[in-house]
C-alpha atoms as a PDB file:
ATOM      1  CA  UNK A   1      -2.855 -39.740  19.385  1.00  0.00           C
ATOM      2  CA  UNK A   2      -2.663 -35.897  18.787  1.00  0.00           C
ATOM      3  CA  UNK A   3      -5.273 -33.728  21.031  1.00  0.00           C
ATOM      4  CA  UNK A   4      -5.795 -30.485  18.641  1.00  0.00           C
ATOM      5  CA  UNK A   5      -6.527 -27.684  20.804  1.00  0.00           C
ATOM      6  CA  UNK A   6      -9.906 -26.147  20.349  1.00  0.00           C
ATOM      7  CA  UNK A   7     -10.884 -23.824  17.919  1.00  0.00           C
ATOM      8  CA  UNK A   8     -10.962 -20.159  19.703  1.00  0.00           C
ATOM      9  CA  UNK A   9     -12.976 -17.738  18.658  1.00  0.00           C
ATOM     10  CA  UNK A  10     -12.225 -14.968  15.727  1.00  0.00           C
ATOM     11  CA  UNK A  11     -11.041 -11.830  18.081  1.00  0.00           C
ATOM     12  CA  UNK A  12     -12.047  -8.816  17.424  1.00  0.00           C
ATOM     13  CA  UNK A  13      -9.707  -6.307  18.310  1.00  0.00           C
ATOM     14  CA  UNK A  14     -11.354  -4.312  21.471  1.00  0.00           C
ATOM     15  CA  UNK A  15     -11.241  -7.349  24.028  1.00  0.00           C
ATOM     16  CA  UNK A  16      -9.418  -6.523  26.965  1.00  0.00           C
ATOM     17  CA  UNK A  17      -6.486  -7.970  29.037  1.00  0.00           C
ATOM     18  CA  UNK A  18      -7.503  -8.844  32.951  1.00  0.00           C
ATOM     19  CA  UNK A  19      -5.350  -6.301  33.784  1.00  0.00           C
ATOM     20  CA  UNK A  20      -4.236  -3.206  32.894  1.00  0.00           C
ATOM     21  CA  UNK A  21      -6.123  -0.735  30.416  1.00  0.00           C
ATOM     22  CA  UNK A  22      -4.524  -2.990  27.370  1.00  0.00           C
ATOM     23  CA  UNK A  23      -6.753  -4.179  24.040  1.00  0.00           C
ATOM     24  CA  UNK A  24      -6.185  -6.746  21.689  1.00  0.00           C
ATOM     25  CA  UNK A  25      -6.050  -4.392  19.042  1.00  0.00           C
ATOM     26  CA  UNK A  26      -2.716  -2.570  21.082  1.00  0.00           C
ATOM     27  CA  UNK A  27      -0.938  -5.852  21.061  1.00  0.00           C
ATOM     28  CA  UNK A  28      -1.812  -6.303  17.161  1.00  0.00           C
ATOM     29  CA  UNK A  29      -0.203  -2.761  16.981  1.00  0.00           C
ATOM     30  CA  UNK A  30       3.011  -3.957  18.907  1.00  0.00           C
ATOM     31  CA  UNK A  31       3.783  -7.220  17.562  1.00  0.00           C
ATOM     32  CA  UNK A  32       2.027  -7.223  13.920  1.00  0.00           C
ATOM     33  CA  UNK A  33       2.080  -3.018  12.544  1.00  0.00           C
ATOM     34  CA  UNK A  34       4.583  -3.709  10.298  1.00  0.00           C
ATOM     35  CA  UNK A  35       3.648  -5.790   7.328  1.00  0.00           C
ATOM     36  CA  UNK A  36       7.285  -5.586   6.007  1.00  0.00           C
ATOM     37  CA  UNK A  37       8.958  -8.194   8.679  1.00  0.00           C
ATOM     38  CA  UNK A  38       8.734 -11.493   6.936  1.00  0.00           C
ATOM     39  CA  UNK A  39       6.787 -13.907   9.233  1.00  0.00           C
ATOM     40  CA  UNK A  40       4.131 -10.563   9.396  1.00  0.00           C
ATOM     41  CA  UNK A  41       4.178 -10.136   5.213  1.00  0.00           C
ATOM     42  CA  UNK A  42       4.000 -13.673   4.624  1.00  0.00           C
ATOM     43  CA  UNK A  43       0.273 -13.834   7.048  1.00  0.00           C
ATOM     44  CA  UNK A  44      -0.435 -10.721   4.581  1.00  0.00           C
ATOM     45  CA  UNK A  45       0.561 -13.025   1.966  1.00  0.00           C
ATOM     46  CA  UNK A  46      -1.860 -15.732   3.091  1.00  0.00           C
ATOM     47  CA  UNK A  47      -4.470 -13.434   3.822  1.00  0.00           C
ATOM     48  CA  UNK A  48      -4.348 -12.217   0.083  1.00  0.00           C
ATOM     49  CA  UNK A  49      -4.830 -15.279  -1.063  1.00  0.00           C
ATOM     50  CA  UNK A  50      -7.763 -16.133   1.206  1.00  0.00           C
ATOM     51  CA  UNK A  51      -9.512 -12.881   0.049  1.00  0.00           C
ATOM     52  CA  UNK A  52      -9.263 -13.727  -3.744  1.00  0.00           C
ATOM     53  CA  UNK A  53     -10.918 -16.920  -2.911  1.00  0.00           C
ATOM     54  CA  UNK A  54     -13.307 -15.861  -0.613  1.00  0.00           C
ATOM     55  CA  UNK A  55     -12.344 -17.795   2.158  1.00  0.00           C
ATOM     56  CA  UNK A  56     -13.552 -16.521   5.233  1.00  0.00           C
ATOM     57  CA  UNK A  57     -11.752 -18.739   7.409  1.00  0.00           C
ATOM     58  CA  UNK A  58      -8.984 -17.930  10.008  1.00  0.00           C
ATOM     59  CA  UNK A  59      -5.105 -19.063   9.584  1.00  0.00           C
ATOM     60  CA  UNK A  60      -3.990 -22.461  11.369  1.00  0.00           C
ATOM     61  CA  UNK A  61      -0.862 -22.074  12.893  1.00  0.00           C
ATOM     62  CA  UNK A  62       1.460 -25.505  11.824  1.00  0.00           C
ATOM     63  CA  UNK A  63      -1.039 -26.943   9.702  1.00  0.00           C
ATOM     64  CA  UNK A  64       0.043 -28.933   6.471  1.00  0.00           C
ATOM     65  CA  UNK A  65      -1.289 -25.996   4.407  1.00  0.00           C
ATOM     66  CA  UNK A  66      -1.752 -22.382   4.635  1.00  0.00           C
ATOM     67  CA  UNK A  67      -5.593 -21.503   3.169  1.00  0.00           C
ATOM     68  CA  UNK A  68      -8.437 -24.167   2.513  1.00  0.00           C
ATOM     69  CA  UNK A  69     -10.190 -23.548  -0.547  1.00  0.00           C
ATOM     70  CA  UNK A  70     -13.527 -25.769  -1.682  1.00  0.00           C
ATOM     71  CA  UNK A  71     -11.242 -28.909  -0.658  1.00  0.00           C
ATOM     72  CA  UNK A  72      -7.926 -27.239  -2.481  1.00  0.00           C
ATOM     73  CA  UNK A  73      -5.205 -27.624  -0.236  1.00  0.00           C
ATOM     74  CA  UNK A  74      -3.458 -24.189  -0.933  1.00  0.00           C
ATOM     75  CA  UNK A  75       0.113 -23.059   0.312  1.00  0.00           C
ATOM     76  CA  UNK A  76       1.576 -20.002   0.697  1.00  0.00           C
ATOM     77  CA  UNK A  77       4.759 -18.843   0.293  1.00  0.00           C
ATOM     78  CA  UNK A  78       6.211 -14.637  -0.032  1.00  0.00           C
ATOM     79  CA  UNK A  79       9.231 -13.027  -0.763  1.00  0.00           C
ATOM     80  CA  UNK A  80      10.405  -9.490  -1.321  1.00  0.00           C
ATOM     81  CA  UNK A  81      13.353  -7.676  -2.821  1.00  0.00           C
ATOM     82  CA  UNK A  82      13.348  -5.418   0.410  1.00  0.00           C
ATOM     83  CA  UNK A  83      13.285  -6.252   4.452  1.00  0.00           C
ATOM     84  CA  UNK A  84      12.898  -4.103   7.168  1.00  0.00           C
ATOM     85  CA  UNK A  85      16.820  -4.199   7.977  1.00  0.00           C
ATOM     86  CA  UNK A  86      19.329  -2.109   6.127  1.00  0.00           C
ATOM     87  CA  UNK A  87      20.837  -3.946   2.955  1.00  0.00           C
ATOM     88  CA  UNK A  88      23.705  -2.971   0.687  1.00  0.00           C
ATOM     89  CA  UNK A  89      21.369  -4.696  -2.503  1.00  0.00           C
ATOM     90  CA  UNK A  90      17.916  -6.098  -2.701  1.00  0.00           C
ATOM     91  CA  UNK A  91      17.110  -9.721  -1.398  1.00  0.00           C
ATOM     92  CA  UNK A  92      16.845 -12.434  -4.258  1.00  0.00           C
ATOM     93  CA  UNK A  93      13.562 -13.689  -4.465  1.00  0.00           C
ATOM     94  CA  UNK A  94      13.403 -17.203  -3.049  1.00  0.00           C
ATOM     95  CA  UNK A  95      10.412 -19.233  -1.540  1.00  0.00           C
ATOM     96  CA  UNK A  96      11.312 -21.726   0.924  1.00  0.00           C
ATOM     97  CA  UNK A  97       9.865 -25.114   2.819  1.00  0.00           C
ATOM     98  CA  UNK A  98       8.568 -26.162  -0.310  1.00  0.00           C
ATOM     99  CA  UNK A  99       8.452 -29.996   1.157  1.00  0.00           C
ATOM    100  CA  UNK A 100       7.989 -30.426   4.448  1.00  0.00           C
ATOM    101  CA  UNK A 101       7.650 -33.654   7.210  1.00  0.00           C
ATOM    102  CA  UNK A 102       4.395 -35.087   8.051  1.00  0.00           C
ATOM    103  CA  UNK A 103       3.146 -36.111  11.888  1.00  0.00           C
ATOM    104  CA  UNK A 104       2.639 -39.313  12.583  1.00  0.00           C
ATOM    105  CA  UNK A 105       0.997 -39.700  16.382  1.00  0.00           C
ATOM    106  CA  UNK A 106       2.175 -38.392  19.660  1.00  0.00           C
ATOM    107  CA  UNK A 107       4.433 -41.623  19.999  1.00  0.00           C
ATOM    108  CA  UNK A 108       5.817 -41.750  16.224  1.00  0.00           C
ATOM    109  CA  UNK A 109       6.835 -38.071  16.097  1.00  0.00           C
ATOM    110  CA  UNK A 110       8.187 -36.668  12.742  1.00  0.00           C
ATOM    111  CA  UNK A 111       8.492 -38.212   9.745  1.00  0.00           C
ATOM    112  CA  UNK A 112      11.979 -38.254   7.750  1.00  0.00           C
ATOM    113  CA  UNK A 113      11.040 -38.118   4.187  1.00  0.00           C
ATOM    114  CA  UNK A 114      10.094 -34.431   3.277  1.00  0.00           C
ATOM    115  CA  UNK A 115       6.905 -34.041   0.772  1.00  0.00           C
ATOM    116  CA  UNK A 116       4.719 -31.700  -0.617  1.00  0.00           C
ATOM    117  CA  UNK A 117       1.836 -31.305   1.524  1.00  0.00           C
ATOM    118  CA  UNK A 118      -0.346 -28.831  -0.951  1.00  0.00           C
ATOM    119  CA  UNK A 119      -2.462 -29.226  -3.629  1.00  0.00           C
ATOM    120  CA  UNK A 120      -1.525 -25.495  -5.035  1.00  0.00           C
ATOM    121  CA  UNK A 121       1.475 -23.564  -3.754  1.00  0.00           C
ATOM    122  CA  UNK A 122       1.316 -19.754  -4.454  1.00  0.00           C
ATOM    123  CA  UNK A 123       4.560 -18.332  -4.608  1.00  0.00           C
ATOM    124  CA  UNK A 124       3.750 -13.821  -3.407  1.00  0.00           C
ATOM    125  CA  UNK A 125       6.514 -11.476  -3.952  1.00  0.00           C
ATOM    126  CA  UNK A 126       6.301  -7.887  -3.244  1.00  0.00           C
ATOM    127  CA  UNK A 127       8.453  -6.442  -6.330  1.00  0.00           C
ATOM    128  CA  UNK A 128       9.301  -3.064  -4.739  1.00  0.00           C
ATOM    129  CA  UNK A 129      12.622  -2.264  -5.108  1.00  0.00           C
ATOM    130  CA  UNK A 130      12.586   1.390  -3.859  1.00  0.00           C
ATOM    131  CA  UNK A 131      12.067   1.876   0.265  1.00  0.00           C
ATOM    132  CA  UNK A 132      10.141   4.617  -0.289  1.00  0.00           C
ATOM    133  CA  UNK A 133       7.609   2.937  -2.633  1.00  0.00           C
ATOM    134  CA  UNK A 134       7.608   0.051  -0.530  1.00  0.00           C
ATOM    135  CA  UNK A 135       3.769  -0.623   0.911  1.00  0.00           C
ATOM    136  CA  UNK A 136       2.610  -3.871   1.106  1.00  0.00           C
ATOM    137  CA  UNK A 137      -1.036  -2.988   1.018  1.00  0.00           C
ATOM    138  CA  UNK A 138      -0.634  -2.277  -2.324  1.00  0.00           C
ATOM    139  CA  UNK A 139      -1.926  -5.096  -4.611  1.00  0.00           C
ATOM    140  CA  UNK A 140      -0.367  -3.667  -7.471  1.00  0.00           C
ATOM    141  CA  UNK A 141       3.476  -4.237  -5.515  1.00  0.00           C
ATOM    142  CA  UNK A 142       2.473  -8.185  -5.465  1.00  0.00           C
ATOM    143  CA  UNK A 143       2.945 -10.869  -8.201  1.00  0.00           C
ATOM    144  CA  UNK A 144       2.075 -14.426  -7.552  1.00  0.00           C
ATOM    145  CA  UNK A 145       3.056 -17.383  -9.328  1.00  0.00           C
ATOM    146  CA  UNK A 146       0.485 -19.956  -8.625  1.00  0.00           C
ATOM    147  CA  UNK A 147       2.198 -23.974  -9.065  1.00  0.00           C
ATOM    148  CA  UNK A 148      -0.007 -26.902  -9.010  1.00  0.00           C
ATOM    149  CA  UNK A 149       1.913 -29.284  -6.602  1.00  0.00           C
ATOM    150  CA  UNK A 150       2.451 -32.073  -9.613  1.00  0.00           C
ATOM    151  CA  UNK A 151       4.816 -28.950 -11.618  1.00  0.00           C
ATOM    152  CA  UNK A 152       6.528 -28.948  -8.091  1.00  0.00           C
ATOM    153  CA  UNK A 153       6.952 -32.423  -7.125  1.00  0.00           C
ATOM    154  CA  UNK A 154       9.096 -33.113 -10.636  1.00  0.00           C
ATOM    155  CA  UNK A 155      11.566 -30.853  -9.473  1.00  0.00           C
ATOM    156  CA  UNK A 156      12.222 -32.202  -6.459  1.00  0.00           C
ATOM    157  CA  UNK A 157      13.444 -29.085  -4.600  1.00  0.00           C
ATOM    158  CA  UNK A 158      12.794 -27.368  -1.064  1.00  0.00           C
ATOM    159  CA  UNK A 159      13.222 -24.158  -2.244  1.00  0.00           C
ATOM    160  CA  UNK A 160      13.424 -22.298  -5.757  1.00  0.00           C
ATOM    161  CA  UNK A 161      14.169 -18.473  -7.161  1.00  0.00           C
ATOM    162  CA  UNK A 162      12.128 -16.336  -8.789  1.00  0.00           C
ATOM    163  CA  UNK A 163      13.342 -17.315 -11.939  1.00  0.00           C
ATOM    164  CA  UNK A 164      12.680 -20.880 -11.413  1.00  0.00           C
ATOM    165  CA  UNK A 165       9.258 -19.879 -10.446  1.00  0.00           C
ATOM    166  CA  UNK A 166       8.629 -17.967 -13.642  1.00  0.00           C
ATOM    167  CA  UNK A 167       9.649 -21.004 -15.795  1.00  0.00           C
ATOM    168  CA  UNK A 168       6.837 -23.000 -13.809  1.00  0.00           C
ATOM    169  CA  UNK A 169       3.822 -20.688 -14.281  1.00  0.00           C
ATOM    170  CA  UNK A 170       3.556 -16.759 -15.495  1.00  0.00           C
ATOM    171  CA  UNK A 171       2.921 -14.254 -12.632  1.00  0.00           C
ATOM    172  CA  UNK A 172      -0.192 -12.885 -11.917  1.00  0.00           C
ATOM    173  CA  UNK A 173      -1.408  -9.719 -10.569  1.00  0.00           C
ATOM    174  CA  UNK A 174      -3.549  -9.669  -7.381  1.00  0.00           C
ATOM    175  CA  UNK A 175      -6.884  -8.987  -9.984  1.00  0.00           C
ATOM    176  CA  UNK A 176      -5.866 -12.192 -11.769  1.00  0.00           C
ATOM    177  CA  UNK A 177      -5.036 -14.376  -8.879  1.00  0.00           C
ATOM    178  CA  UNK A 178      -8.529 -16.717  -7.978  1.00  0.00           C
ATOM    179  CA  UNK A 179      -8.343 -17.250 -11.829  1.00  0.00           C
ATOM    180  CA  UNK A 180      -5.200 -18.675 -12.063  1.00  0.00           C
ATOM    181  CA  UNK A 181      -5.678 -20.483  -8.561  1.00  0.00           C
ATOM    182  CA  UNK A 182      -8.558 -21.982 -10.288  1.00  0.00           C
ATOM    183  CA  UNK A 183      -7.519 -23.194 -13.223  1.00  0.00           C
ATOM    184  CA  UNK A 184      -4.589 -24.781 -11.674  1.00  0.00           C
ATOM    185  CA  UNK A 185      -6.743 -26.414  -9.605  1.00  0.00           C
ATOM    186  CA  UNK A 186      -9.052 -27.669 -12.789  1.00  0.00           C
ATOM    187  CA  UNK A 187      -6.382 -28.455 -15.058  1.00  0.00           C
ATOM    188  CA  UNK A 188      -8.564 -30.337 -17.479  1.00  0.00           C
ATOM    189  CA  UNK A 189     -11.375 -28.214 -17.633  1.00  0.00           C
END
């Protein structure tokens, strides 16, 4: 049997370390002030998300989905044409871990067979293409392709391109993204 940890509570930015003169908010600023690195722009990602729904909620770390909506399982996944390293050409746009294993208990482990865990996937990409335009705070830089997981599951794959993406569902702007979100989710209505 799995022992989650227990839920901490939301931090706020001035709490202090036990020693030294150090805040949270200083090690936000070290690890976290640039929203370009991927692992950083795809929590931006998430958080995105979470705001057009309303979800107040904090991230789980390793859970089977990235933002709890109503009971919509949603999943997150970004990509952008530029990183934080030097590059000869943009980055393709490609969203990854599409499937992924489910837990059994402490004893069982992993499972083999890969799935998709979501009910929605959201596929962000930051569509800069210029470094000096490149600010991921702005909404209008982001289009999302929102995939119910049945559109996913017939193609079988752990990762697809932008283009592949486009062929599933048209993008969306940030102002249009709890719309599409929830009409995916409603199909029928």
């Amino acid at each position: 049997m799995w022992v989650s940890a227990p839920d901490s509570p939301a931090l706020q930015g001035d709490e202090q370390f036990t020693e030294g003169d150090a805040t949270v908010l200083d090690f936000w600023r070290f690890a976290m002030s640039d929203l370009r690195v991927n692992n950083v722009r795809g929590y931006l990602a998430e958080f995105l998300v979470a705001r057009a729904l309303g979800v107040a909620a904090k991230r789980v770390e390793w859970d089977d989905y990235d933002v709890l909506w109503n009971d919509v399982k949603i999943e997150v996944k970004s990509s952008a044409y530029l990183q934080v390293w030097p590059q000869r050409a943009p980055s393709q746009i490609r969203f990854a871990g599409l499937r992924g294993r489910t837990w059994g208990d402490i004893t069982q482990g992993m499972s083999v067979e890969k799935i998709y865990k979501a009910d929605i996937y959201v596929l962000a990409s930051l569509t800069t293409r210029d470094h000096r335009d490149y600010d991921p705070l702005d909404v209008g830089a982001w289009e999302f392709f929102v995939v119910p997981r049945s559109v996913l599951a017939e193609l079988k794959a752990d990762s697809i391109g932008r283009a592949t993406a486009a062929r599933l569902a048209a993008p969306v702007g940030y102002d249009q993204l709890a719309a599409a979100i929830i009409a995916a989710a409603n199909p029928s209505a």
